[in-house]
N, C-alpha and C. Protein backbone atom coordinates (compact mmCIF):
# COMPACT_ATOMS: atom_id res chain seq x y z
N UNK A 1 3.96 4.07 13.51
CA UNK A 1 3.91 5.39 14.12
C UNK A 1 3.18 5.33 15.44
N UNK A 2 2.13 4.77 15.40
CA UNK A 2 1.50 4.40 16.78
C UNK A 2 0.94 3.36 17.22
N UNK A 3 -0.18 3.21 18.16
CA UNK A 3 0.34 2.44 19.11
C UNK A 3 -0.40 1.13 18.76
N UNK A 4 -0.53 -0.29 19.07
CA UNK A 4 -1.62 -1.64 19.19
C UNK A 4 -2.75 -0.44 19.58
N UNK A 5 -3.99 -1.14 18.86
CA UNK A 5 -5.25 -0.69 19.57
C UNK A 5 -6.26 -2.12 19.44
N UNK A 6 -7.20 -2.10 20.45
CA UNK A 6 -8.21 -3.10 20.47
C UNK A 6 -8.99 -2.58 19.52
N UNK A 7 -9.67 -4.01 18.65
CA UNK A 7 -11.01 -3.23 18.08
C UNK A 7 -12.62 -3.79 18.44
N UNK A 8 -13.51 -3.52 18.15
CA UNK A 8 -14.97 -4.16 18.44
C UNK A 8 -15.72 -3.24 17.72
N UNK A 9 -16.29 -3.44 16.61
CA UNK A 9 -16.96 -2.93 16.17
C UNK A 9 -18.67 -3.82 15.77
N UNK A 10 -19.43 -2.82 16.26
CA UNK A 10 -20.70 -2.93 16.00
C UNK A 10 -21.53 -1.97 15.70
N UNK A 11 -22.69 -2.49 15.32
CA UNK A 11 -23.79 -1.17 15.30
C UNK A 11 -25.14 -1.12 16.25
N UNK A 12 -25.66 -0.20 16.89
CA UNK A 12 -26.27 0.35 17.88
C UNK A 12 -27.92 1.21 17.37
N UNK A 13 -28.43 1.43 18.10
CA UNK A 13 -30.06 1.84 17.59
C UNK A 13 -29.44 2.70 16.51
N UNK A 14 -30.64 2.98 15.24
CA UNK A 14 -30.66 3.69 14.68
C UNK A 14 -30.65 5.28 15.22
N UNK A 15 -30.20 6.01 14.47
CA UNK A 15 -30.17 7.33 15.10
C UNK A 15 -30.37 8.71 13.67
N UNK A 16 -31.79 8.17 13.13
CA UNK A 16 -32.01 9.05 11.94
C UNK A 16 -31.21 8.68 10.76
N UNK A 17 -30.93 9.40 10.13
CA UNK A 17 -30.25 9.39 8.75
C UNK A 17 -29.40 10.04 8.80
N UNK A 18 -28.26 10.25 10.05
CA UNK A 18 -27.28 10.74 9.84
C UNK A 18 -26.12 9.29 10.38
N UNK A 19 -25.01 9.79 9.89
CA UNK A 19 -23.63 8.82 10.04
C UNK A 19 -22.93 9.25 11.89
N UNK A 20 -22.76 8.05 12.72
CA UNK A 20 -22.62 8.35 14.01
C UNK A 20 -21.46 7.63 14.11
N UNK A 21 -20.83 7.63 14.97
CA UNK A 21 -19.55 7.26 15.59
C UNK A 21 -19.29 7.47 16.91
N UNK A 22 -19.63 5.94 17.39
CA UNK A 22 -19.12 6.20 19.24
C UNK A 22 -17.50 5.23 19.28
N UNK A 23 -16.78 6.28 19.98
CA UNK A 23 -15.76 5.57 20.00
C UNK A 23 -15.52 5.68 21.31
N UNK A 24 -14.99 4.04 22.19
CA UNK A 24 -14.62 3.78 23.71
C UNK A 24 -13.13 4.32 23.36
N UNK A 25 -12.69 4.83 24.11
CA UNK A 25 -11.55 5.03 24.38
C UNK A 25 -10.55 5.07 25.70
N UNK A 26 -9.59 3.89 26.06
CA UNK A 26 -8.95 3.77 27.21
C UNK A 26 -7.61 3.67 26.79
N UNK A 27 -6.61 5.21 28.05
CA UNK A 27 -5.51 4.86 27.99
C UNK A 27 -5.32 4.25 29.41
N UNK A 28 -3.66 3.54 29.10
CA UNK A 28 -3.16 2.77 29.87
C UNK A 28 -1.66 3.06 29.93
N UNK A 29 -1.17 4.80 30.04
CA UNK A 29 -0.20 4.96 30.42
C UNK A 29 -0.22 5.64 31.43
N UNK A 30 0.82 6.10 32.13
CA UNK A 30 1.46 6.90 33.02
C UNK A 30 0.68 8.14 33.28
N UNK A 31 -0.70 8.48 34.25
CA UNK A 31 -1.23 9.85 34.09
C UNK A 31 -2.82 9.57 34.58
N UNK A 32 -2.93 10.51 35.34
CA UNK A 32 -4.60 10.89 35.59
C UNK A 32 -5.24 11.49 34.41
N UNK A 33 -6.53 10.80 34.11
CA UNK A 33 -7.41 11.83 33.36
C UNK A 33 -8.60 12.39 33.71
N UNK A 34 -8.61 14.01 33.24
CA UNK A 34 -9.45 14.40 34.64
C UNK A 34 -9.57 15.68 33.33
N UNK A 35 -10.21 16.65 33.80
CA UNK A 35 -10.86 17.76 33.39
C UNK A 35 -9.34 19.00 32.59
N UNK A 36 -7.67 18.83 33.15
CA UNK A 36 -7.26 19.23 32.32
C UNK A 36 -6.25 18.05 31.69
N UNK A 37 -6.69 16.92 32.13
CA UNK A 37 -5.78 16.18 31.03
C UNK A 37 -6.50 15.29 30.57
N UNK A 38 -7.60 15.82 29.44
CA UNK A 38 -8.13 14.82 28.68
C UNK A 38 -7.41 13.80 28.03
N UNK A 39 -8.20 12.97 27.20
CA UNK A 39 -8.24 12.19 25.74
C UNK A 39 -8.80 13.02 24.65
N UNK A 40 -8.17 13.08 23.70
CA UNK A 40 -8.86 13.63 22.94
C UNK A 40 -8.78 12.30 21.95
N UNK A 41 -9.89 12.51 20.88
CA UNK A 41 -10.25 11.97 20.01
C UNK A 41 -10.61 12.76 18.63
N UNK A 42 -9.98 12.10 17.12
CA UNK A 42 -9.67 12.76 15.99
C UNK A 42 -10.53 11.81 15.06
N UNK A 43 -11.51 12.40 14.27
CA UNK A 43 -11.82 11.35 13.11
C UNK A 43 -11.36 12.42 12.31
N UNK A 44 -10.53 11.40 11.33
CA UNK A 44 -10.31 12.10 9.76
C UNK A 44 -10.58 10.88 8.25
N UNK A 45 -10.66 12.01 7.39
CA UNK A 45 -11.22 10.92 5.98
C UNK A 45 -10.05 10.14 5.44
N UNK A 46 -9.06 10.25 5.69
CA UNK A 46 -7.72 9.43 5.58
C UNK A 46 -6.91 8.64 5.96
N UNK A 47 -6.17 7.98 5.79
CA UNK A 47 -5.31 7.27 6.73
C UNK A 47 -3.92 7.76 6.95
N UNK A 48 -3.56 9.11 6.06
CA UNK A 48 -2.39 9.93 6.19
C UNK A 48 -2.32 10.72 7.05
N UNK A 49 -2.68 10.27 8.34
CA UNK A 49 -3.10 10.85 9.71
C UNK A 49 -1.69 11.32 10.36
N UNK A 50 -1.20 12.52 10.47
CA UNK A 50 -0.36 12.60 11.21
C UNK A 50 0.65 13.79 10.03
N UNK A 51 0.42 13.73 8.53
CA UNK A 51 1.46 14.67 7.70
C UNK A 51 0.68 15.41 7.60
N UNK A 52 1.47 16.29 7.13
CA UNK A 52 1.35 17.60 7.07
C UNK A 52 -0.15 18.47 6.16
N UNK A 53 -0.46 19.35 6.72
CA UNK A 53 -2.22 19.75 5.81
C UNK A 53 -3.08 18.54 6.33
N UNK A 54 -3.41 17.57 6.91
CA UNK A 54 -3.98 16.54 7.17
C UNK A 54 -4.85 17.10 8.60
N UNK A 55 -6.04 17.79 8.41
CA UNK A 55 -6.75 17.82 9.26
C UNK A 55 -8.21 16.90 9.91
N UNK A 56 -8.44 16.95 11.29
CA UNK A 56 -9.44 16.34 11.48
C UNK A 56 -10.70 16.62 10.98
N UNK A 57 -11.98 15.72 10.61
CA UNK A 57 -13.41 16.26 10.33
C UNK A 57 -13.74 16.80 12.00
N UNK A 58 -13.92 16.02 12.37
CA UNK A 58 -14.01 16.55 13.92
C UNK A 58 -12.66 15.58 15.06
N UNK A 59 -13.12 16.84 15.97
CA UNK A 59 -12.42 16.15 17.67
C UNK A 59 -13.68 15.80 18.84
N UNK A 60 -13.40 15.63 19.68
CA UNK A 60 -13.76 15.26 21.12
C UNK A 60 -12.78 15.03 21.83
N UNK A 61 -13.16 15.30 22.93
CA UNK A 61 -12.50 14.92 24.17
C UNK A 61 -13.25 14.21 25.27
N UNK A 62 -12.37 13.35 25.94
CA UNK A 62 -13.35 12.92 27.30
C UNK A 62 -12.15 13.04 28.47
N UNK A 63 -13.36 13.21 29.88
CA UNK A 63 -12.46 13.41 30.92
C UNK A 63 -11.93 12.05 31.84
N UNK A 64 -12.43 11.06 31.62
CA UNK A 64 -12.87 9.77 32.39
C UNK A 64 -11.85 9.04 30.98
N UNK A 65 -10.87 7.78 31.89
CA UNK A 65 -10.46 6.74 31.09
C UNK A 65 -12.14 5.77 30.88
N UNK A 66 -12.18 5.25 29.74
CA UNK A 66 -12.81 4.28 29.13
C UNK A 66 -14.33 4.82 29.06
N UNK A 67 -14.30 5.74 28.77
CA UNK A 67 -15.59 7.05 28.70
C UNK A 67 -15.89 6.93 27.14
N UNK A 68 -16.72 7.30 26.42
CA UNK A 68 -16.95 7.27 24.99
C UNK A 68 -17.22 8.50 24.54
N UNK A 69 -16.63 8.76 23.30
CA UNK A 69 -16.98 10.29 22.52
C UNK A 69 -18.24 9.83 21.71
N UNK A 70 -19.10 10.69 21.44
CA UNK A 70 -20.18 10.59 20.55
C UNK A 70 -19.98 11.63 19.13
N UNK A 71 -19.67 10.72 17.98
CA UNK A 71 -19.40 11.79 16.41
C UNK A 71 -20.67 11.64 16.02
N UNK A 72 -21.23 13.14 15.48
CA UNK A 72 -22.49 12.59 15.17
C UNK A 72 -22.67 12.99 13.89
N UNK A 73 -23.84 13.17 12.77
CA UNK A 73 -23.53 13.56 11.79
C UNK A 73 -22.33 13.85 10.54
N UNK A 74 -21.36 12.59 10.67
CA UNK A 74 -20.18 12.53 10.03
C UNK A 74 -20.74 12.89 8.35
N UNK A 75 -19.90 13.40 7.79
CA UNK A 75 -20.00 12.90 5.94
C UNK A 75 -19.79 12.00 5.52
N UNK A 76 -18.77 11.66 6.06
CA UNK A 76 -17.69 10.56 4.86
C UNK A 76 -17.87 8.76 6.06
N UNK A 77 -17.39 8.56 4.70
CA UNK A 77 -17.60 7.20 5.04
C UNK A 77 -16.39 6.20 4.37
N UNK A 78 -15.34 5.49 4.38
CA UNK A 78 -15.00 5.05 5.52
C UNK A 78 -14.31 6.19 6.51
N UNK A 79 -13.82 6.48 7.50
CA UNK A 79 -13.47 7.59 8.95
C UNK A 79 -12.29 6.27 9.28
N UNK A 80 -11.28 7.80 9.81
CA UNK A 80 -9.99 6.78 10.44
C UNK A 80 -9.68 7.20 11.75
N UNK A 81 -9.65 6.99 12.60
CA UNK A 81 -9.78 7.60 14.42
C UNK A 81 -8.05 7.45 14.64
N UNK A 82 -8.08 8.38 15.66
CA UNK A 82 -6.83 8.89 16.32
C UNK A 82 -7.38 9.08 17.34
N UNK A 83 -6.30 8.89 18.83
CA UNK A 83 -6.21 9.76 19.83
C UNK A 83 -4.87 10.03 20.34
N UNK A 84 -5.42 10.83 21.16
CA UNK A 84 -3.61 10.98 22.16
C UNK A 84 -4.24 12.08 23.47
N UNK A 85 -3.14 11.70 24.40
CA UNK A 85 -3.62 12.30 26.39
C UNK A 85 -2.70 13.18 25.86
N UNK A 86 -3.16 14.59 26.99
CA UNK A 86 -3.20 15.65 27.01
C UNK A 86 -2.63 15.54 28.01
N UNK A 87 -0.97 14.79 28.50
CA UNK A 87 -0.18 14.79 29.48
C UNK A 87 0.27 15.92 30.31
N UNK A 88 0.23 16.93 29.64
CA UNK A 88 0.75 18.65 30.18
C UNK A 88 -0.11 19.19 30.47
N UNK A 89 -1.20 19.01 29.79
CA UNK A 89 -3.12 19.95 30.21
C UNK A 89 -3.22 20.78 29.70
N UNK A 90 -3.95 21.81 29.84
CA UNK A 90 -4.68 22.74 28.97
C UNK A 90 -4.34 22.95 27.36
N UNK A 91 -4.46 21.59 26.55
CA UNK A 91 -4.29 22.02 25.29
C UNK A 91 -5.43 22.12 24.59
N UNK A 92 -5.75 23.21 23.66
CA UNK A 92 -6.67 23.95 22.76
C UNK A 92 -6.92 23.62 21.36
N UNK A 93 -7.68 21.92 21.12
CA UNK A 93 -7.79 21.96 20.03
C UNK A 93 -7.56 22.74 18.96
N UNK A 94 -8.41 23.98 19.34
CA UNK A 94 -9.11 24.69 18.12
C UNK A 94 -7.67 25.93 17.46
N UNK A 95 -6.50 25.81 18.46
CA UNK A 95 -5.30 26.38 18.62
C UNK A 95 -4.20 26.12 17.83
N UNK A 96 -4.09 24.63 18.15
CA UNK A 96 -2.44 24.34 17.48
C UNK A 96 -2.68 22.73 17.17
N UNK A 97 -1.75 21.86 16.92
CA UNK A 97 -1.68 20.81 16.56
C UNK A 97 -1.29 20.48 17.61
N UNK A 98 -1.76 18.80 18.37
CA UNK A 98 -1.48 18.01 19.11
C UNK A 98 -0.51 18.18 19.65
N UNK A 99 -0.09 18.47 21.33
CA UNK A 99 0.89 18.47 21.75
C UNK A 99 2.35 17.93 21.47
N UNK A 100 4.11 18.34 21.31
CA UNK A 100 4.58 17.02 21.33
C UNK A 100 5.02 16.55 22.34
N UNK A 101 5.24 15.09 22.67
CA UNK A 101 5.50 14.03 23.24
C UNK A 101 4.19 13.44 24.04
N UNK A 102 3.28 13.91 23.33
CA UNK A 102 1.57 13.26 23.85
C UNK A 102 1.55 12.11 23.58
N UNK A 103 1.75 11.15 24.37
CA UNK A 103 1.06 9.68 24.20
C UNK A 103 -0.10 9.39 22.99
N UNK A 104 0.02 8.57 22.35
CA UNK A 104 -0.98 8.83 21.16
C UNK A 104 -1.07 7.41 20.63
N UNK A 105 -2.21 6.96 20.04
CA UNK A 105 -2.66 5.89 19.17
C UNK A 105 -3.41 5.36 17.88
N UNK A 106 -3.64 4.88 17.47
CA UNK A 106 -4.45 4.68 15.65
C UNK A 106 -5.37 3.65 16.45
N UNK A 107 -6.45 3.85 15.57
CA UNK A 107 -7.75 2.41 15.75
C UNK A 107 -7.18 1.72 14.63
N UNK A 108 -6.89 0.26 14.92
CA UNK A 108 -6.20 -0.24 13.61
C UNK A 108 -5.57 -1.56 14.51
N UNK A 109 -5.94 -2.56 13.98
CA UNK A 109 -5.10 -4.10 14.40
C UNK A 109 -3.45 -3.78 14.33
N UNK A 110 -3.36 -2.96 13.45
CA UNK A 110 -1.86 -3.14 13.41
C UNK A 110 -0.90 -1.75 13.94
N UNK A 111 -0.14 -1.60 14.87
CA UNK A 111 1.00 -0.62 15.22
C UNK A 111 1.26 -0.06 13.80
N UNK A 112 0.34 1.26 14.13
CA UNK A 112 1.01 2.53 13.06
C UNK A 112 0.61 2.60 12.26
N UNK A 113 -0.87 1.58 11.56
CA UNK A 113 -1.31 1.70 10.54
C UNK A 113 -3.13 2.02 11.02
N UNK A 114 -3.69 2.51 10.84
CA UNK A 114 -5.19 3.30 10.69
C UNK A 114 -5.71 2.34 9.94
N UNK A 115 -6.88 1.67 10.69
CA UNK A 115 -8.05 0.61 10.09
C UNK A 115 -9.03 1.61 9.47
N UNK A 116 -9.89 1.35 8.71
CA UNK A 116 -11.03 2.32 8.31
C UNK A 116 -12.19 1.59 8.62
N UNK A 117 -12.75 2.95 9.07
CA UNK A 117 -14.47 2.57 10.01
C UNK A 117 -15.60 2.81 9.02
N UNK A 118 -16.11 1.78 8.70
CA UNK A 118 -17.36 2.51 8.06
C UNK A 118 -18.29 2.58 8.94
N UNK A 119 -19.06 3.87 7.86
CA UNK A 119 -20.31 4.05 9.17
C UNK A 119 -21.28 4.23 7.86
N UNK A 120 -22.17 3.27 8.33
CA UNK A 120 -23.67 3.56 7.79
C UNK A 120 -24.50 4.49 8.30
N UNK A 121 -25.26 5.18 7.08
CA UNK A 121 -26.11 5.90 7.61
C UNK A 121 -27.46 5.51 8.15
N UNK A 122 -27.97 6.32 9.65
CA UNK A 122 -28.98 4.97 10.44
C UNK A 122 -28.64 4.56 11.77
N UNK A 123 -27.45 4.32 11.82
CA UNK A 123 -26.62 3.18 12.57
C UNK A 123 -25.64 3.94 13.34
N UNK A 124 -25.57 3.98 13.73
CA UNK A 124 -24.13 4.36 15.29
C UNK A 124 -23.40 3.13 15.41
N UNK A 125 -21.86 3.70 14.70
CA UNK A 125 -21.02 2.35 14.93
C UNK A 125 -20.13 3.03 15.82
N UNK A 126 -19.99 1.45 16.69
CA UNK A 126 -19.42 1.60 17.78
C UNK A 126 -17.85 0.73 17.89
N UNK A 127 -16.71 1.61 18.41
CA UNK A 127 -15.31 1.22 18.25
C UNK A 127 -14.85 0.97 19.74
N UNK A 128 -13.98 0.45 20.23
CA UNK A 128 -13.10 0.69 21.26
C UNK A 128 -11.95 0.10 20.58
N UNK A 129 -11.02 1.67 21.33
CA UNK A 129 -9.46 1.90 20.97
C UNK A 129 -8.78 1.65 22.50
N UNK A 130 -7.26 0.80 22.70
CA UNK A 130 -6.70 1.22 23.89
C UNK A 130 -5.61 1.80 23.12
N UNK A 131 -4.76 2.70 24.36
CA UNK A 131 -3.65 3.39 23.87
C UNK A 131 -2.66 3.26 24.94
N UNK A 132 -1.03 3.29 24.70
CA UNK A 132 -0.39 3.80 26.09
C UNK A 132 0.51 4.56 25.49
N UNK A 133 1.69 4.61 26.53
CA UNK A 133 3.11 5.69 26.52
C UNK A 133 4.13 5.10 25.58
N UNK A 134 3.27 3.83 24.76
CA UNK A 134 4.75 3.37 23.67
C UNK A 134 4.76 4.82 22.75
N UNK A 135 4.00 5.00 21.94
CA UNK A 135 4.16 6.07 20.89
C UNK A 135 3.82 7.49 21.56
N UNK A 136 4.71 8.75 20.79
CA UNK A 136 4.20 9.58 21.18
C UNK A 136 4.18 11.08 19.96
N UNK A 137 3.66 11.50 20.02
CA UNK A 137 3.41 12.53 19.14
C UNK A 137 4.95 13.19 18.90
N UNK A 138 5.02 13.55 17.77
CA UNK A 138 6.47 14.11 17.57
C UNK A 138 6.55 15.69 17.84
């Protein structure tokens, strides 16, 4: 379903006793990213990312390619990341579901399948995802 992503995962200063998640995120398709055509970024507790009733725990967005979202206080543990560019602009998370034909990607070694992140509590684990214009939101 979507796209190759790089992975690197590590962990970073402690940050209390809550569960953190920094994820790098760079696309590499066709498009400026700037203030209305973010990245957005999706952690959810599943890997059935994309059907139907399948919502995010949280989003972010960033305006800058290869910029990092900061998740902070997650619950769950393992977390499966999504993104996708906001090619048209002004789209409203809190509104509707992901644009279609948005460029979009999985954190995951493999095209279309969602790796799972654990995150300790303590610890800020840290991901980088790339994405481009192969896959796109339906």
């Amino acid at each position: 379903m979507l796209v190759v992503l790089t992975l690197v995962s590590a962990t970073t200063a402690g940050t209390g006793s809550e569960r953190a998640l920094q994820v790098k995120v760079t696309y590499k398709g066709q498009g400026n990213i700037d203030d209305q055509h973010r990245i957005y970024i999706q952690v959810f507790d599943t890997s059935y990312i994309g059907h139907q009733g399948i919502v995010p725990l949280a989003t972010l967005s960033v305006t800058e390619n290869g910029q990092t979202a900061n998740f902070k206080d997650l619950k769950k543990s393992p977390v499966y990341v999504a993104a996708f560019y906001d090619k048209a602009g002004g789209y409203d998370p809190a509104a509707s579901e992901p644009p279609s034909g948005a460029p979009a990607g999985l954190y995951g070694k493999q095209p279309g399948v969602a790796d799972p992140v654990s995150i300790r509590e303590g610890k800020a684990t840290e991901i980088e995802m790339t994405f481009d214009d192969t896959i796109t939101m339906p």
